[in-house]
N, C-alpha and C. Protein backbone atom coordinates (compact mmCIF):
# COMPACT_ATOMS: atom_id res chain seq x y z
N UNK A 1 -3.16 -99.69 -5.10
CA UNK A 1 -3.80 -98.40 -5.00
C UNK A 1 -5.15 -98.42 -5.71
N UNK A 2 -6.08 -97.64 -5.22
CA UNK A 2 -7.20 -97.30 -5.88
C UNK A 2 -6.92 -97.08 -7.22
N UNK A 3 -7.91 -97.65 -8.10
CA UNK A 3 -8.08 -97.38 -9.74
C UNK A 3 -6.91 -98.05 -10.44
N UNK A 4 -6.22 -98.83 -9.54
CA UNK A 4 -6.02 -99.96 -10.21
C UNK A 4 -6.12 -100.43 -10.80
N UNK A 5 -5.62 -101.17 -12.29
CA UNK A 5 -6.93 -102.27 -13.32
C UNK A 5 -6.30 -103.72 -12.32
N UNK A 6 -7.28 -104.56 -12.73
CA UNK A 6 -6.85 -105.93 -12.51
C UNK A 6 -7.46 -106.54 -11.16
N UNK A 7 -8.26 -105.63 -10.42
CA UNK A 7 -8.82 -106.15 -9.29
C UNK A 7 -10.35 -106.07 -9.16
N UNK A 8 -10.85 -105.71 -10.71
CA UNK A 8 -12.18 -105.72 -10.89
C UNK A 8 -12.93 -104.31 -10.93
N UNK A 9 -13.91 -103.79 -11.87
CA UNK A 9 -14.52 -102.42 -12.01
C UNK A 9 -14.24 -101.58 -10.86
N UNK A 10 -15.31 -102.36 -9.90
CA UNK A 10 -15.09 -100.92 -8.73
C UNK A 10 -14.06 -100.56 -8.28
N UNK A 11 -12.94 -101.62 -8.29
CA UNK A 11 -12.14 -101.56 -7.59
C UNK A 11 -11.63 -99.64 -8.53
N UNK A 12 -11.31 -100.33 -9.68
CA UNK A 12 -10.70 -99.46 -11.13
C UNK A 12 -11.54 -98.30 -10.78
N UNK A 13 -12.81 -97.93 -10.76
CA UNK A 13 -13.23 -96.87 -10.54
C UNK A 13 -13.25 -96.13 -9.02
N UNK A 14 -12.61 -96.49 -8.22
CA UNK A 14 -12.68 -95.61 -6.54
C UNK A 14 -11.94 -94.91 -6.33
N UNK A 15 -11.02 -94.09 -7.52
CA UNK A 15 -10.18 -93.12 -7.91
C UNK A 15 -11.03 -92.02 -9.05
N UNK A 16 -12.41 -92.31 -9.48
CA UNK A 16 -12.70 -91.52 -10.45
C UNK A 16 -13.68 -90.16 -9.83
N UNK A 17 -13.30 -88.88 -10.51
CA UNK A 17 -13.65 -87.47 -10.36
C UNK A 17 -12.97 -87.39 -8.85
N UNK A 18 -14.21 -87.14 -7.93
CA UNK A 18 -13.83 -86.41 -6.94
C UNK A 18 -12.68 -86.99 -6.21
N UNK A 19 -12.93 -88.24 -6.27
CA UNK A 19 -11.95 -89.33 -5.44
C UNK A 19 -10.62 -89.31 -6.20
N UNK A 20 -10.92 -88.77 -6.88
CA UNK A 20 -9.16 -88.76 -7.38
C UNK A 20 -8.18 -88.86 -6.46
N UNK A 21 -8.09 -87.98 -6.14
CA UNK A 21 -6.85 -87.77 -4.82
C UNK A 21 -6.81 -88.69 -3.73
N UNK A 22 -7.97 -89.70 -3.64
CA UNK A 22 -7.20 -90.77 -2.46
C UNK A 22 -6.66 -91.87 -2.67
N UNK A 23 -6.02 -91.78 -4.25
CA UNK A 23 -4.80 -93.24 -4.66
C UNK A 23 -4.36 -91.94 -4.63
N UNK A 24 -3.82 -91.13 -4.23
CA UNK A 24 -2.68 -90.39 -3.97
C UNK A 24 -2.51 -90.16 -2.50
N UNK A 25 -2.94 -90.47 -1.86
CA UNK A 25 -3.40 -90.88 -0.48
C UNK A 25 -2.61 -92.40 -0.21
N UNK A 26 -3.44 -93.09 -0.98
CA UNK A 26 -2.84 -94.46 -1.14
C UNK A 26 -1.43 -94.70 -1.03
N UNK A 27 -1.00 -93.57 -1.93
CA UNK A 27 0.63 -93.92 -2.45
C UNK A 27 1.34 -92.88 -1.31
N UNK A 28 0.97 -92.32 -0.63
CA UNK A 28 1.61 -91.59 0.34
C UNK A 28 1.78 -92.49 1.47
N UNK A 29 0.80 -93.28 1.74
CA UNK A 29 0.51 -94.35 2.90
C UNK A 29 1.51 -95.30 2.10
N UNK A 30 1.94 -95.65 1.41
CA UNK A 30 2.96 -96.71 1.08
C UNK A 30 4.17 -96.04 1.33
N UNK A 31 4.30 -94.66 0.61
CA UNK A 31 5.95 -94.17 1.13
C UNK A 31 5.74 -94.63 2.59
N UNK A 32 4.95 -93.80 3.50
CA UNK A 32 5.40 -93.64 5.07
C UNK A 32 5.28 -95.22 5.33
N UNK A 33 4.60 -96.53 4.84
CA UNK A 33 5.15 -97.66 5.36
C UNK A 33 6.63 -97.95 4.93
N UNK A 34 7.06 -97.36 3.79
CA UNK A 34 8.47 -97.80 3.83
C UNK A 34 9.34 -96.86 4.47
N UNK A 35 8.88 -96.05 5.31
CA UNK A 35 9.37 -95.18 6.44
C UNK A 35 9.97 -94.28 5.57
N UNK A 36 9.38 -93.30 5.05
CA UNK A 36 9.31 -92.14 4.44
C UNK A 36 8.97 -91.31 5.53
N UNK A 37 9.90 -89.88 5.37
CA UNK A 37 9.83 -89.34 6.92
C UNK A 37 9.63 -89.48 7.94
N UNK A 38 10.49 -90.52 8.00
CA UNK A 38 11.27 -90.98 9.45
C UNK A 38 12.88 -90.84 8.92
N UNK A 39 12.99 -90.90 7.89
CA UNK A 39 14.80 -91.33 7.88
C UNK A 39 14.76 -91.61 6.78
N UNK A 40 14.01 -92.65 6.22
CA UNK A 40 13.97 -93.54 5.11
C UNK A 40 14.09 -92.78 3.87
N UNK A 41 15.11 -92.44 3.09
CA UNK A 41 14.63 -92.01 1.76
C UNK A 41 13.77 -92.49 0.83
N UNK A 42 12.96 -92.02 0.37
CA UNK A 42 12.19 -92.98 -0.48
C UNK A 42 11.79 -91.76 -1.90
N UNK A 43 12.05 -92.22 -2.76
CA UNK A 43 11.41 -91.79 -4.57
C UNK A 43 10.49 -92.64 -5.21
N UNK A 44 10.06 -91.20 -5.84
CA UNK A 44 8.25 -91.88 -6.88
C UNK A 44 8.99 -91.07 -7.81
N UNK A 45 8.20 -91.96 -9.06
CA UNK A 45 8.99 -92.10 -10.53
C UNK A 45 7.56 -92.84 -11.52
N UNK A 46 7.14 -91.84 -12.80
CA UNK A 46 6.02 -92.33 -13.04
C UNK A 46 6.03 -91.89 -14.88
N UNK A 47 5.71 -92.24 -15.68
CA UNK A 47 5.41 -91.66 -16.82
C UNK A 47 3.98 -92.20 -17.15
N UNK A 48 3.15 -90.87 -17.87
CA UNK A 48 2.37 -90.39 -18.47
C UNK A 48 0.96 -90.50 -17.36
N UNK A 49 0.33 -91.22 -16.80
CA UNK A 49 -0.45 -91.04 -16.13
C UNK A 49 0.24 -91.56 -14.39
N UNK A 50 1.03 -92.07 -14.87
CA UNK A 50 2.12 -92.31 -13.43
C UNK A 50 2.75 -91.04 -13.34
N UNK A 51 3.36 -90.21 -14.38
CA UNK A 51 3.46 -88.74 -14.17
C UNK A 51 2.95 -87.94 -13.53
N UNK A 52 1.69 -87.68 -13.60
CA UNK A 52 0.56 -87.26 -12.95
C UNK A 52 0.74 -87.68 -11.40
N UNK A 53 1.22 -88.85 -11.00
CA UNK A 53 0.24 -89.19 -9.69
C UNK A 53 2.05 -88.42 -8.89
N UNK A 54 2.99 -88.79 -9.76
CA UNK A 54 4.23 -88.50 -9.38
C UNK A 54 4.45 -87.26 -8.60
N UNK A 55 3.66 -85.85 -9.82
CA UNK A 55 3.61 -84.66 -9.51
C UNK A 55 2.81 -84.23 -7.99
N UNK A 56 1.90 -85.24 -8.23
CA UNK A 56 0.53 -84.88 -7.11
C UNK A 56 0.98 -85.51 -5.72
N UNK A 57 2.22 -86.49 -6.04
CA UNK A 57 2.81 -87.11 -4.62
C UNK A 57 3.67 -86.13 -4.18
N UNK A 58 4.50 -85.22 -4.52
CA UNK A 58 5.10 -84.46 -4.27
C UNK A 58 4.36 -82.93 -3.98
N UNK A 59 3.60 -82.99 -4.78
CA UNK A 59 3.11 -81.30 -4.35
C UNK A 59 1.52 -81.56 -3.10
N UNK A 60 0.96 -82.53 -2.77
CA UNK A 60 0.00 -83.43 -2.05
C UNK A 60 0.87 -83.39 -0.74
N UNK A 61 2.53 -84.04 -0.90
CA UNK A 61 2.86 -84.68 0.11
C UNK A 61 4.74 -84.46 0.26
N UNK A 62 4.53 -83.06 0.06
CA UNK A 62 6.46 -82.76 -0.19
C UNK A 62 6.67 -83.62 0.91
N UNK A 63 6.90 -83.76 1.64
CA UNK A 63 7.78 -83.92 3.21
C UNK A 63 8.63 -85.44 2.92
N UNK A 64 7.31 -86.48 2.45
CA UNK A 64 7.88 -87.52 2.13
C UNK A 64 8.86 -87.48 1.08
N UNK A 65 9.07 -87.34 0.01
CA UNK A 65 9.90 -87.29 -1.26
C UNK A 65 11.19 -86.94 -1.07
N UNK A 66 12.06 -88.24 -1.38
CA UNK A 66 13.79 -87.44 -2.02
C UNK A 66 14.06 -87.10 -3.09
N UNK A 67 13.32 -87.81 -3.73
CA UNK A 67 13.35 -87.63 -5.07
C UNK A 67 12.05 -87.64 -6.13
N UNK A 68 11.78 -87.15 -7.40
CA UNK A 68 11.10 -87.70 -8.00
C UNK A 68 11.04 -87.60 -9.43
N UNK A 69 10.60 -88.58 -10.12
CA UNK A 69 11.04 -88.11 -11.78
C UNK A 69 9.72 -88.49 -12.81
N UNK A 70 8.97 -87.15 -13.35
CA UNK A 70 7.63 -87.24 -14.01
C UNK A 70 8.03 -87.39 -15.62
N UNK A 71 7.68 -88.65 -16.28
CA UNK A 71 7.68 -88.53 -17.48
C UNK A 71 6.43 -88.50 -18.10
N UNK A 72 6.44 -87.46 -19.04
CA UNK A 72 5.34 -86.85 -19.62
C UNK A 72 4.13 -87.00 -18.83
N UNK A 73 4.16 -86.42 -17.57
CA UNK A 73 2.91 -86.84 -17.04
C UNK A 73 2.13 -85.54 -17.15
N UNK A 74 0.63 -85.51 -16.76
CA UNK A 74 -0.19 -84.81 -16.63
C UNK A 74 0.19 -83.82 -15.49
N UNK A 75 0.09 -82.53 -15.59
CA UNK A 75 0.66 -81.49 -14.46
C UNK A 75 -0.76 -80.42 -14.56
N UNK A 76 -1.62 -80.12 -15.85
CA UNK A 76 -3.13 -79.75 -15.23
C UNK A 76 -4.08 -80.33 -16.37
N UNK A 77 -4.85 -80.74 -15.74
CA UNK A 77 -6.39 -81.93 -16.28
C UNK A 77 -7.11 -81.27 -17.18
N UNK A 78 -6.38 -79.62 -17.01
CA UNK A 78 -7.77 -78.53 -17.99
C UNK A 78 -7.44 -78.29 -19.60
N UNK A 79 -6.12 -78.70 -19.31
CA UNK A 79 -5.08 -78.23 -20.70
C UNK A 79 -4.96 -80.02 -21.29
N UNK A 80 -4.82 -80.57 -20.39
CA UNK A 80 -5.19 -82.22 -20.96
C UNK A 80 -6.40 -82.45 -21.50
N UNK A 81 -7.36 -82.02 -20.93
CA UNK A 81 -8.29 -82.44 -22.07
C UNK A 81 -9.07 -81.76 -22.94
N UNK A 82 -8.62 -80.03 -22.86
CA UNK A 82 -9.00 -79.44 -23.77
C UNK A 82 -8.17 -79.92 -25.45
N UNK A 83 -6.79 -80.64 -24.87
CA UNK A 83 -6.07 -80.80 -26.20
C UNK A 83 -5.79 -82.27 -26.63
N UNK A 84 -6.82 -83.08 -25.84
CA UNK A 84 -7.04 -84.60 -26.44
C UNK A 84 -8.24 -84.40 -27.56
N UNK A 85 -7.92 -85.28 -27.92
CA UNK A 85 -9.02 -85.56 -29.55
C UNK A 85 -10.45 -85.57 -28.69
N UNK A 86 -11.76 -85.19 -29.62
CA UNK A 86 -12.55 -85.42 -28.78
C UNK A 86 -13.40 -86.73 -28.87
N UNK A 87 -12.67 -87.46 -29.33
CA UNK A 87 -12.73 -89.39 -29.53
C UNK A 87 -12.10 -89.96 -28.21
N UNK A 88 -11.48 -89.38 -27.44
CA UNK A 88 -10.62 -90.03 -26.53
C UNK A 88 -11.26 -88.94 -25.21
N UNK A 89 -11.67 -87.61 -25.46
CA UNK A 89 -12.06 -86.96 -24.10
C UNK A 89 -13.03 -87.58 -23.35
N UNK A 90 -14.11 -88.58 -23.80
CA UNK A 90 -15.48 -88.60 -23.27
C UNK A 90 -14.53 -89.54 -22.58
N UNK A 91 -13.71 -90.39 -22.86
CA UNK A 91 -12.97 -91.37 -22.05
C UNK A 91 -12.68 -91.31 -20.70
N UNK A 92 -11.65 -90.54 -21.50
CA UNK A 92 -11.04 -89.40 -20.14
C UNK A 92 -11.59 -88.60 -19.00
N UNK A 93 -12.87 -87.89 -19.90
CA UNK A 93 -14.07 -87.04 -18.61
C UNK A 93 -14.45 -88.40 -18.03
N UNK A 94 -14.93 -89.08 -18.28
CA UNK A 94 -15.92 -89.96 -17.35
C UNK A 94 -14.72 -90.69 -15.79
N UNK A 95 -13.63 -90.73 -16.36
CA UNK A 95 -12.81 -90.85 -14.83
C UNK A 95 -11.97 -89.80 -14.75
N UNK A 96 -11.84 -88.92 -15.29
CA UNK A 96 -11.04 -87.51 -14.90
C UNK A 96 -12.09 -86.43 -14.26
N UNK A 97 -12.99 -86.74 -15.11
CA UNK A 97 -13.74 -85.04 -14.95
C UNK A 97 -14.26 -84.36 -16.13
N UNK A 98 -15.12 -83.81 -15.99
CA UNK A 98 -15.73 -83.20 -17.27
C UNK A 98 -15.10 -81.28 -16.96
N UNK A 99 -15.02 -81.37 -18.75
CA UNK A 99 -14.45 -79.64 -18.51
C UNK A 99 -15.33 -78.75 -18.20
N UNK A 100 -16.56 -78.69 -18.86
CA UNK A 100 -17.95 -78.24 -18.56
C UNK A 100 -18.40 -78.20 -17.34
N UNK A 101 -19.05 -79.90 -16.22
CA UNK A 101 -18.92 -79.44 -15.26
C UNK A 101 -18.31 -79.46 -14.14
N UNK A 102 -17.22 -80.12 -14.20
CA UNK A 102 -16.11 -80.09 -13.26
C UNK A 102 -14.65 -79.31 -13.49
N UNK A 103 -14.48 -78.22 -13.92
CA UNK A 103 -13.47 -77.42 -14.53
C UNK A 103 -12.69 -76.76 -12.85
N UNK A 104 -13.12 -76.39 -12.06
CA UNK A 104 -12.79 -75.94 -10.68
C UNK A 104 -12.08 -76.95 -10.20
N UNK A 105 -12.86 -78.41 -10.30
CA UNK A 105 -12.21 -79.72 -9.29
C UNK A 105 -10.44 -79.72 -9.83
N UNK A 106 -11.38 -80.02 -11.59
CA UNK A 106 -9.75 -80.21 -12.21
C UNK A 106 -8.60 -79.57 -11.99
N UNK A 107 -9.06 -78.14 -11.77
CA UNK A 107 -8.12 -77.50 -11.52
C UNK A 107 -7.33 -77.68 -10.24
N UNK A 108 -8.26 -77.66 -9.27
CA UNK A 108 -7.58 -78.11 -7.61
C UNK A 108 -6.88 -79.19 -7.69
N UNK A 109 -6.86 -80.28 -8.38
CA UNK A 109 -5.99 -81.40 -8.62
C UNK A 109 -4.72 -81.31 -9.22
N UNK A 110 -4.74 -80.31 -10.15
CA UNK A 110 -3.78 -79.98 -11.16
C UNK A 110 -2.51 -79.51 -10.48
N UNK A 111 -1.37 -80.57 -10.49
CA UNK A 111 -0.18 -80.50 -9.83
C UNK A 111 0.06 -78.85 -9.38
N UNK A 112 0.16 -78.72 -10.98
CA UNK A 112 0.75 -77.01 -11.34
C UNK A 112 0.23 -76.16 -11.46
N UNK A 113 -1.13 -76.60 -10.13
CA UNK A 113 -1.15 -74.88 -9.78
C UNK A 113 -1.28 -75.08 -8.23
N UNK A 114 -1.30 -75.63 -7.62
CA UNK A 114 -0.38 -75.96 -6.30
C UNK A 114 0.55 -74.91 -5.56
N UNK A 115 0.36 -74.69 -4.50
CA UNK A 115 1.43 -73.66 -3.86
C UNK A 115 2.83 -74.26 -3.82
N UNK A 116 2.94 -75.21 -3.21
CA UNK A 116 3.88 -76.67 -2.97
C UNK A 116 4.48 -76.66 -4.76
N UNK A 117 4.05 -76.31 -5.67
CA UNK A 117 5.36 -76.31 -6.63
C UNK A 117 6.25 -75.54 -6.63
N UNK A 118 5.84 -74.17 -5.86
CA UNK A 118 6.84 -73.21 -6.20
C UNK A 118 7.98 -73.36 -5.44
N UNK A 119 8.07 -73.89 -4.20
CA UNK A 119 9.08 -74.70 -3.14
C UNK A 119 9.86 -75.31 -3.50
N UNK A 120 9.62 -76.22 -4.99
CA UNK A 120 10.07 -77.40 -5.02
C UNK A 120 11.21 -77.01 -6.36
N UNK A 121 12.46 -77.77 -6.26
CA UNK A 121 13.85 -76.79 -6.92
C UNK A 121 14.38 -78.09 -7.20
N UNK A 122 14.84 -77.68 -8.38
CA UNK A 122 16.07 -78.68 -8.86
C UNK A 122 17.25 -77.85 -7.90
N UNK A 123 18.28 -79.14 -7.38
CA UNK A 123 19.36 -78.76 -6.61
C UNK A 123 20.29 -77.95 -7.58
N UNK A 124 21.06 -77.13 -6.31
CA UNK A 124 21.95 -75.77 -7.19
C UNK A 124 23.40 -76.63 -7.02
């Protein structure tokens, strides 16, 4: 998937700000090759920034998902980095987003505020 480490800078950066959302793209195109809605059950399972992509595969892409399980992941980008140190935010803004001037994007990304969460239920 995009933003990958290990396949070289650009590669790592073709997930940053706006592009966020197409390694979530990425990872949707891998469920449906393992025949994700067609039949195929298939689960995403992620902690802390795998959390994040977990939430965004499911509320991005309910249809595919049987399952999924977010540990401590990111669910909105605005409350993440208003409450990271600000030693670690400039980090973070430069491939997340800046709060200043990207505060709207972040938000549209942000699992949890998504229509597609309110759908989505732990079984009764």
């Amino acid at each position: 998937m995009r933003g990958s480490t290990g396949y070289g800078r650009t590669y790592h950066h073709l997930d940053d700000v706006e592009r966020r959302l197409d390694s979530v793209s990425d990872l949707a195109a891998l469920a449906q090759a393992l025949g994700a809605g067609a039949g195929t059950p298939v689960g995403v399972m992620g902690g802390s920034y795998g959390g994040y992509m977990t939430m965004a595969a499911i509320t991005e892409h309910p249809s595919l998902w049987q399952c999924a399980v977010n540990i401590v992941g990111i669910v909105n980008f605005v409350t993440f980095l208003e409450r990271t140190g600000a030693y670690r935010r400039a980090l973070r803004e430069a491939e997340y987003g800046s709060l200043e001037r990207d505060r709207e994007f972040l938000e549209s990304i942000s699992p949890i505020r998504k229509d597609t969460i309110r759908h989505l239920a732990l079984p009764r």
